[in-house]
Protein backbone atom coordinates (compact mmCIF):
# COMPACT_ATOMS: atom_id res chain seq x y z
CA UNK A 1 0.00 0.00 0.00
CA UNK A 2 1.11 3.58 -0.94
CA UNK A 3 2.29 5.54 1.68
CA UNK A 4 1.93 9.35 1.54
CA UNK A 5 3.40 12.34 3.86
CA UNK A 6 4.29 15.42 4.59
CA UNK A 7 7.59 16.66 6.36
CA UNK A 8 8.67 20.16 7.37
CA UNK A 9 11.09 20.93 4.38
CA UNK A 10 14.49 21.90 5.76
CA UNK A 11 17.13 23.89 3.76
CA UNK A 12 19.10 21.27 2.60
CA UNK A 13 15.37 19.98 0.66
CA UNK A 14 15.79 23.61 -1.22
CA UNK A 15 17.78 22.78 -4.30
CA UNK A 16 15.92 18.99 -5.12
CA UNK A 17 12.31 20.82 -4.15
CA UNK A 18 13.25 23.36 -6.84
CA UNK A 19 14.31 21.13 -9.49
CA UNK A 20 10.99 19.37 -9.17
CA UNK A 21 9.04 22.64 -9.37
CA UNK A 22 11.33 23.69 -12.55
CA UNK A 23 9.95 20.81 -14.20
CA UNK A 24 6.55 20.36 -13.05
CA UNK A 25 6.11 24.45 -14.06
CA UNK A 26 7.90 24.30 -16.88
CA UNK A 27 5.49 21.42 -18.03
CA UNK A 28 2.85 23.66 -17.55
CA UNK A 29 3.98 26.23 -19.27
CA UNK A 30 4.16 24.19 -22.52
CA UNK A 31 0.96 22.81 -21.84
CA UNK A 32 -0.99 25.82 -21.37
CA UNK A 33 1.31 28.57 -22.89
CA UNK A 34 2.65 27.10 -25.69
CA UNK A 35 0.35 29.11 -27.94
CA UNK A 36 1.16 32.61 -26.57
CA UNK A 37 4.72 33.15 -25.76
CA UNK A 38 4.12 36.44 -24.56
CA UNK A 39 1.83 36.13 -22.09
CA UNK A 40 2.59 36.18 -18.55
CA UNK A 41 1.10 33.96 -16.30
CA UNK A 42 1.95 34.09 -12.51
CA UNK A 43 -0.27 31.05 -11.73
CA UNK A 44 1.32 28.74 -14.36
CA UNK A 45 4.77 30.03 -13.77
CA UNK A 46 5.02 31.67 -9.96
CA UNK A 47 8.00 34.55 -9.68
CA UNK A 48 11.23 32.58 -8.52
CA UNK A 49 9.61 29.21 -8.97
CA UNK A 50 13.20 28.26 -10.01
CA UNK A 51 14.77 30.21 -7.98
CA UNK A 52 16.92 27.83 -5.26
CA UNK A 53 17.29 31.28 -2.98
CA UNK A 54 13.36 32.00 -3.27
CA UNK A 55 13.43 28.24 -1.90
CA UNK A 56 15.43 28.83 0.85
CA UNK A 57 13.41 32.08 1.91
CA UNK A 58 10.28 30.11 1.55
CA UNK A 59 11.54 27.16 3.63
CA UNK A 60 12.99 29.71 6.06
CA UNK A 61 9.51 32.43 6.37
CA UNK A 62 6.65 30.13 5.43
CA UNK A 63 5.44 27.02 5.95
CA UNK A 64 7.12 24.70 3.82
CA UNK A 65 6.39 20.95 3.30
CA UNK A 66 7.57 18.57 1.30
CA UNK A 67 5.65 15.45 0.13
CA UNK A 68 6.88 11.91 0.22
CA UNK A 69 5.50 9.04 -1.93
CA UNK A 70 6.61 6.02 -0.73
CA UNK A 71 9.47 8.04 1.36
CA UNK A 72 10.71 9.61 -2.26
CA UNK A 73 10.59 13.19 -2.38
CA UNK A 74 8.05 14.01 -5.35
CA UNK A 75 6.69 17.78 -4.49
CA UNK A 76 5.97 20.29 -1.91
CA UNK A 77 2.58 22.55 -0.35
CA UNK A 78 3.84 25.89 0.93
CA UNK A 79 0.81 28.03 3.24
CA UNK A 80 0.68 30.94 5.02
CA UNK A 81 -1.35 30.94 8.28
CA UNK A 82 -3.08 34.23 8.34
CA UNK A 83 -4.56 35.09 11.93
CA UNK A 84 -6.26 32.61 14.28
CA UNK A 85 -8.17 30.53 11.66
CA UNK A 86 -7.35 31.42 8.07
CA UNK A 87 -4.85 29.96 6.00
CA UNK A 88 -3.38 30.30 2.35
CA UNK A 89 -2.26 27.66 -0.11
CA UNK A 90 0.65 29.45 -1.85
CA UNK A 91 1.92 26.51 -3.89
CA UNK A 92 1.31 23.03 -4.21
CA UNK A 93 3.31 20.36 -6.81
CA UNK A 94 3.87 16.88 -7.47
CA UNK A 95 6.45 15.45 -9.73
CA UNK A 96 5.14 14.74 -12.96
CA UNK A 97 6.16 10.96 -13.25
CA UNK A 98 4.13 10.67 -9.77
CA UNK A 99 1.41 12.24 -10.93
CA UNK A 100 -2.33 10.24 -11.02
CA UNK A 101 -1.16 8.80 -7.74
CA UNK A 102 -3.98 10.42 -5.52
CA UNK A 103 -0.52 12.62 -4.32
CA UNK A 104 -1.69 16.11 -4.41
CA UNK A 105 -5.34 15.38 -3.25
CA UNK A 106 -3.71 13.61 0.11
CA UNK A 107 -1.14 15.84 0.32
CA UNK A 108 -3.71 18.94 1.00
CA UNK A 109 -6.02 17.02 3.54
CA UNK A 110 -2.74 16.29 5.67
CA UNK A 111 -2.49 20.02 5.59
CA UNK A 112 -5.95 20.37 6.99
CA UNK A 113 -5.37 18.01 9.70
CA UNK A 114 -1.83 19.51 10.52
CA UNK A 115 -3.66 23.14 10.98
CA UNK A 116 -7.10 22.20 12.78
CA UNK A 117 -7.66 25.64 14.40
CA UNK A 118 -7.70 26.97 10.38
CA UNK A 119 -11.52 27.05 9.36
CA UNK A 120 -11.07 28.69 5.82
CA UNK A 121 -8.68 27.80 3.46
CA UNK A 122 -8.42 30.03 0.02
CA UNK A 123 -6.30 30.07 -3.12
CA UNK A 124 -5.69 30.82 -6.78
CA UNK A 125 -5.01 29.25 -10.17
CA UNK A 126 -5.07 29.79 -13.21
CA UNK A 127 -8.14 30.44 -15.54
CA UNK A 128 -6.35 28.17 -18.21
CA UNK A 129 -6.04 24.87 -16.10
CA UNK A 130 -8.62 23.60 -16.61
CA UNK A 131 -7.22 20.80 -14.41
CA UNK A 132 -6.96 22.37 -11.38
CA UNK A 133 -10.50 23.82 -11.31
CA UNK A 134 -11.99 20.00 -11.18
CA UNK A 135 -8.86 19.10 -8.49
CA UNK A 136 -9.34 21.87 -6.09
CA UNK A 137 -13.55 21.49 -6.39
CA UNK A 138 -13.67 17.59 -5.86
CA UNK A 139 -12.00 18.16 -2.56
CA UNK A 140 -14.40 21.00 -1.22
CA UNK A 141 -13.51 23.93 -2.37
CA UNK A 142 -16.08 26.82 -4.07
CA UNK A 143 -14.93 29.14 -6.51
CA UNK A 144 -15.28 32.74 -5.00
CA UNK A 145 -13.58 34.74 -7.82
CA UNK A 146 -13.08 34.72 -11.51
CA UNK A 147 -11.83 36.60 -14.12
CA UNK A 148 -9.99 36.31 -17.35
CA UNK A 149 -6.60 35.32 -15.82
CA UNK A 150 -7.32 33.98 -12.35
CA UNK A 151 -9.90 31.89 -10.49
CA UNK A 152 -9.65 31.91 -6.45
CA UNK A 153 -11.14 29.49 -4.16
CA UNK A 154 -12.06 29.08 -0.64
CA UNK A 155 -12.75 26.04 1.81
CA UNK A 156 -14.99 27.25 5.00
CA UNK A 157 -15.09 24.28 7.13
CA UNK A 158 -17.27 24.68 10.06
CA UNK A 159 -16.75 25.71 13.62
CA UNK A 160 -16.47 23.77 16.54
CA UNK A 161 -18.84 24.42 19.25
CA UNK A 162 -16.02 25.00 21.68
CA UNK A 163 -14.50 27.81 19.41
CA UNK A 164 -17.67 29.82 19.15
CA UNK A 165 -16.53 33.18 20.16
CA UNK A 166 -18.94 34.77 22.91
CA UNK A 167 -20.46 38.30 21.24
CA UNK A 168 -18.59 41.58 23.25
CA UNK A 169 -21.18 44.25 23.57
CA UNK A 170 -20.10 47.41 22.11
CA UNK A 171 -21.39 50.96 22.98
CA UNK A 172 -20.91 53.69 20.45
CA UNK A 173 -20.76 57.54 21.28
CA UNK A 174 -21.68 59.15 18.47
CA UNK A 175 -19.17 57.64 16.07
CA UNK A 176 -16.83 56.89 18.36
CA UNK A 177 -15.74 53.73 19.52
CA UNK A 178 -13.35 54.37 23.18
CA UNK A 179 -11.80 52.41 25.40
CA UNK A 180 -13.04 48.99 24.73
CA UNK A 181 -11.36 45.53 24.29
CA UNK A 182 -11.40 44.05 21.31
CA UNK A 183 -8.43 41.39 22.10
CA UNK A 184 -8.47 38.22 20.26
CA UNK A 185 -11.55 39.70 18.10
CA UNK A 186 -12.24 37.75 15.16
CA UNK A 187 -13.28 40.22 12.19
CA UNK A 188 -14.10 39.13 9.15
CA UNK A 189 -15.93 40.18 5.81
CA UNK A 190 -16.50 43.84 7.44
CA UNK A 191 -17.03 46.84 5.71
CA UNK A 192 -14.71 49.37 7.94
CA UNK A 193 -14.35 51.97 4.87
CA UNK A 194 -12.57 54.82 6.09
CA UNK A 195 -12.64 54.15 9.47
CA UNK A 196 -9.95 55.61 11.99
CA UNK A 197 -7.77 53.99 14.24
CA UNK A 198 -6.44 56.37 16.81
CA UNK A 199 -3.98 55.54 20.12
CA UNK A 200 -4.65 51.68 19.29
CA UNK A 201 -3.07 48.82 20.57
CA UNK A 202 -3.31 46.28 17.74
CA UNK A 203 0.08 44.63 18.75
CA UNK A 204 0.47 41.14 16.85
CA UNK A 205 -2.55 41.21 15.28
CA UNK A 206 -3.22 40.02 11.49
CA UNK A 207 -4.16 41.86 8.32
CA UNK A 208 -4.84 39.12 5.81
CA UNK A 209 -7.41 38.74 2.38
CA UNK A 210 -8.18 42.56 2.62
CA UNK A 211 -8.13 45.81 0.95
CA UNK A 212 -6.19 48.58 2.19
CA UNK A 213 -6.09 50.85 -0.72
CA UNK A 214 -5.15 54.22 0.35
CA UNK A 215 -4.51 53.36 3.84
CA UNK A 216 -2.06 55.79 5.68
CA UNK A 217 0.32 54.43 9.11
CA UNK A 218 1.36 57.23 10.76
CA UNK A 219 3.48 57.60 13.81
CA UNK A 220 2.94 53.95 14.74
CA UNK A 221 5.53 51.14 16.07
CA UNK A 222 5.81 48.63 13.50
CA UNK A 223 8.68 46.87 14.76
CA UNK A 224 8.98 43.28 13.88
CA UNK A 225 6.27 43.25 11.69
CA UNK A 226 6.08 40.99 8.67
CA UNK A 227 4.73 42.42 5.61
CA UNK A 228 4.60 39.49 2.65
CA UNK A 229 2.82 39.06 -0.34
CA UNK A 230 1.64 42.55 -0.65
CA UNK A 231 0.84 44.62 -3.42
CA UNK A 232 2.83 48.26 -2.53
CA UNK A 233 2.63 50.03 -5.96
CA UNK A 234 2.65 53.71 -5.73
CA UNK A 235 3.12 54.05 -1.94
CA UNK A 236 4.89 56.52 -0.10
CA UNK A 237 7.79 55.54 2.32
CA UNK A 238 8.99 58.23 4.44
CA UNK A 239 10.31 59.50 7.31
CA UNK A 240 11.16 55.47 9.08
CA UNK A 241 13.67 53.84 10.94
CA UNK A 242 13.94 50.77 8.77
CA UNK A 243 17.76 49.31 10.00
CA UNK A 244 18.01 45.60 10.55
CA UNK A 245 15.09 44.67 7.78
CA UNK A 246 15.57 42.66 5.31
CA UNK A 247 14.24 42.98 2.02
CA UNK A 248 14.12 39.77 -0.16
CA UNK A 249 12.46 38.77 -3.45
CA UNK A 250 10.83 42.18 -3.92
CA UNK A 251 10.38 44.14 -7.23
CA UNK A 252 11.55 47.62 -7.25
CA UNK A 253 11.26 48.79 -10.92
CA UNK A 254 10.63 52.70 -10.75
CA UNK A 255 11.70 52.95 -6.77
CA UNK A 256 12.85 56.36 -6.23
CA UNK A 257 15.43 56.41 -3.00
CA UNK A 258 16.55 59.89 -1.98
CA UNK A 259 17.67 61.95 1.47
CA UNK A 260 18.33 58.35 3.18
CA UNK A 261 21.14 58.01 5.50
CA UNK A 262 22.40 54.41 7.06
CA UNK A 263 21.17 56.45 10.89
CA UNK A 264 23.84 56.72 13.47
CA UNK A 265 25.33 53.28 13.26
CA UNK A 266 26.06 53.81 10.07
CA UNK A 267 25.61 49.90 9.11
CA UNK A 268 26.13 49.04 5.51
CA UNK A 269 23.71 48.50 2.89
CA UNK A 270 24.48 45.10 2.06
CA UNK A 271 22.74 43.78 -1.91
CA UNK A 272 23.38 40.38 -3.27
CA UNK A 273 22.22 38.76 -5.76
CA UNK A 274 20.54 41.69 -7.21
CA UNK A 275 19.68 42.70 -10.74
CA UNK A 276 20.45 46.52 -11.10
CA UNK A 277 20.76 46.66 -14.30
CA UNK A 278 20.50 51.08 -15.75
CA UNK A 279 20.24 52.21 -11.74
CA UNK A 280 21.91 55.27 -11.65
CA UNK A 281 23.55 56.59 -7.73
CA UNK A 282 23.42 60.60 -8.14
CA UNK A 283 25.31 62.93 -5.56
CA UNK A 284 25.46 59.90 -3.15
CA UNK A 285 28.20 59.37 -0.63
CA UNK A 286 29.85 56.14 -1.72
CA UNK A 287 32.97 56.18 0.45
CA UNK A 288 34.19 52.88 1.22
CA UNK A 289 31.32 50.98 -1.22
CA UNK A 290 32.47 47.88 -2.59
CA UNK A 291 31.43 45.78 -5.34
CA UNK A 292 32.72 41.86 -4.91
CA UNK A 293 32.09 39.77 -7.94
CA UNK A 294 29.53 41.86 -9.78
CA UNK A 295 28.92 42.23 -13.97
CA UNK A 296 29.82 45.86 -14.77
CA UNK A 297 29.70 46.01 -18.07
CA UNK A 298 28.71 49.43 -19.32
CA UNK A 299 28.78 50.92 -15.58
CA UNK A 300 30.14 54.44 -15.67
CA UNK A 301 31.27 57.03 -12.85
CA UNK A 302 31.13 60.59 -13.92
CA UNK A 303 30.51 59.16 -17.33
CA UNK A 304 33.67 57.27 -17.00
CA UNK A 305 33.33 53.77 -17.79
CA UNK A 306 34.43 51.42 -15.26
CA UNK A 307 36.41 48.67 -17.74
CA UNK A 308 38.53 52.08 -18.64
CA UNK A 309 39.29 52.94 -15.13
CA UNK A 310 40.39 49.94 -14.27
CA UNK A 311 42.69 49.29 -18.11
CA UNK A 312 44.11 52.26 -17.11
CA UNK A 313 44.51 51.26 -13.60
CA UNK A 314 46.59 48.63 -14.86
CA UNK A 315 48.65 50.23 -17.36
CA UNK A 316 49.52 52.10 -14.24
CA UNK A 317 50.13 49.40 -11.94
CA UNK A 318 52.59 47.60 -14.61
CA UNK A 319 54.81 51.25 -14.44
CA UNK A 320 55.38 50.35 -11.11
């Protein structure tokens, strides 16, 4: 008899989890995209899907698992928990020679049962496979979304009678709501349209699913907070003490940086593995940068290009 599981994936699993997902998406992408090769799909082919250092972040931030078929690694199911009882399926693959095996469809009710306190799992996939729509529906879940690119689903499974949540009563002056507790408040599919939050203490508590178009944070501690898989385009940044973060996998076509300092410390910037291809650094204070192992091709100071500098830097050297 088949035997099927799921294991934490560890950081040594990162460069065999990512060959199977470079072949399993790359599979899909002939299958589905093979007609328009211009067309991006996200679904079909996820940003840094064969990426081994998107692995390791994902093994390192999320949760991570990998799937065993008969103790044989043959895929993974990365989720995100978001607050008390929702959770996220980010990615899930199996091995295309395992495939037909009953994997995946096992693979995502071990999930459930390793996160019982999660009551509504969602996700996405494509609008082209076809596939996927029938896999994800024959084990529960209802299509809550559609358009032309992307279909998202959701799995409500129902509450326990020991985690019904006893209603607060709330008194409102005017249109004020002051100094009540609303710890460990469970709020969900609420309409709070412009709505203020003023002298709030909302430590460790979850923004998931929702829309925060326009929102403004404003003279609030943010420290340690985890901000993934967020759509930022257009914001403002401004005026905050950001040393010690770490930015990884994030898109920053059109970021403009200016007036930033590295604060008292003075702690280096440090980028690796980064693609900054036509950046330009304008009236910046560079003392002491250093670039280890980079392509500079074409890079210029003062309209100078580098490969120059450095011939001549030679030619120098030699005289010696």
């Amino acid at each position: 008899m088949s035997r099927i599981t799921i294991e934490k994936a560890t950081i040594q699993d990162a460069e065999a989890l990512t060959n199977i997902k470079r072949k399993v998406f790359g599979a899909e992408k002939e299958k589905w995209l093979s007609y328009a090769e211009d067309v991006v799909d996200y679904n079909i082919q996820p940003p840094g899907y064969d990426s081994i250092e998107m692995g390791k972040y994902m093994i390192h931030e999320l949760n991570y698992f990998k799937i065993l078929y008969q103790e044989v690694l043959v895929g993974g199911v990365i989720v995100t928990l978001e607050g008390k009882r929702h959770g996220r399926v980010d990615r899930i693959f199996v091995d295309s020679d395992y495939q037909g095996n009953g994997i995946g469809s096992a693979a995502i009710r071990l999930i459930e049962e390793k996160f019982p306190q999660v009551k509504s799992w969602e996700l996405e996939t494509s609008s082209r496979q076809l596939n996927n729509h029938a896999f994800y529906e024959k084990l529960g879940y209802k299509k809550v979304f559609e358009s032309e690119d992307e279909f998202c689903y959701e799995k409500r499974l129902q509450l326990d009678a020991t985690e019904e949540v006893e209603t607060k009563e709330i008194h409102i002056q005017g249109d004020t709501l002051r100094q009540f507790d609303l710890s460990r408040l469970q709020v969900e599919q609420s309409n709070m349209t412009e709505t203020d939050f003023y002298g709030i203490n909302g430590s460790h508590s979850t923004f998931s699913n929702s829309n925060l178009k326009g929102a403004q944070f404003s003279n609030c501690n943010l420290s340690e907070s985890r901000f993934q898989n967020i759509n930022l385009k257009k914001s403002l940044i401004a005026d905050l003490n950001l040393s010690h973060s770490e930015f990884a996998h994030v898109t920053f076509g059109g970021t403009y940086f200016h007036d930033t300092t590295l604060g008292e410390e003075g702690e280096p910037i440090i980028f690796e593995r980064c693609v900054l291809k036509g950046c330009q650094f304008k009236s910046s204070n560079l003392i002491d940068v250093r670039l280890i192992d980079c392509e500079t091709e074409g890079m210029r100071i003062n309209n100078i290009l580098v490969k120059d500098l450095l011939d001549a830097y030679e030619i120098v050297h030699k005289k010696r």
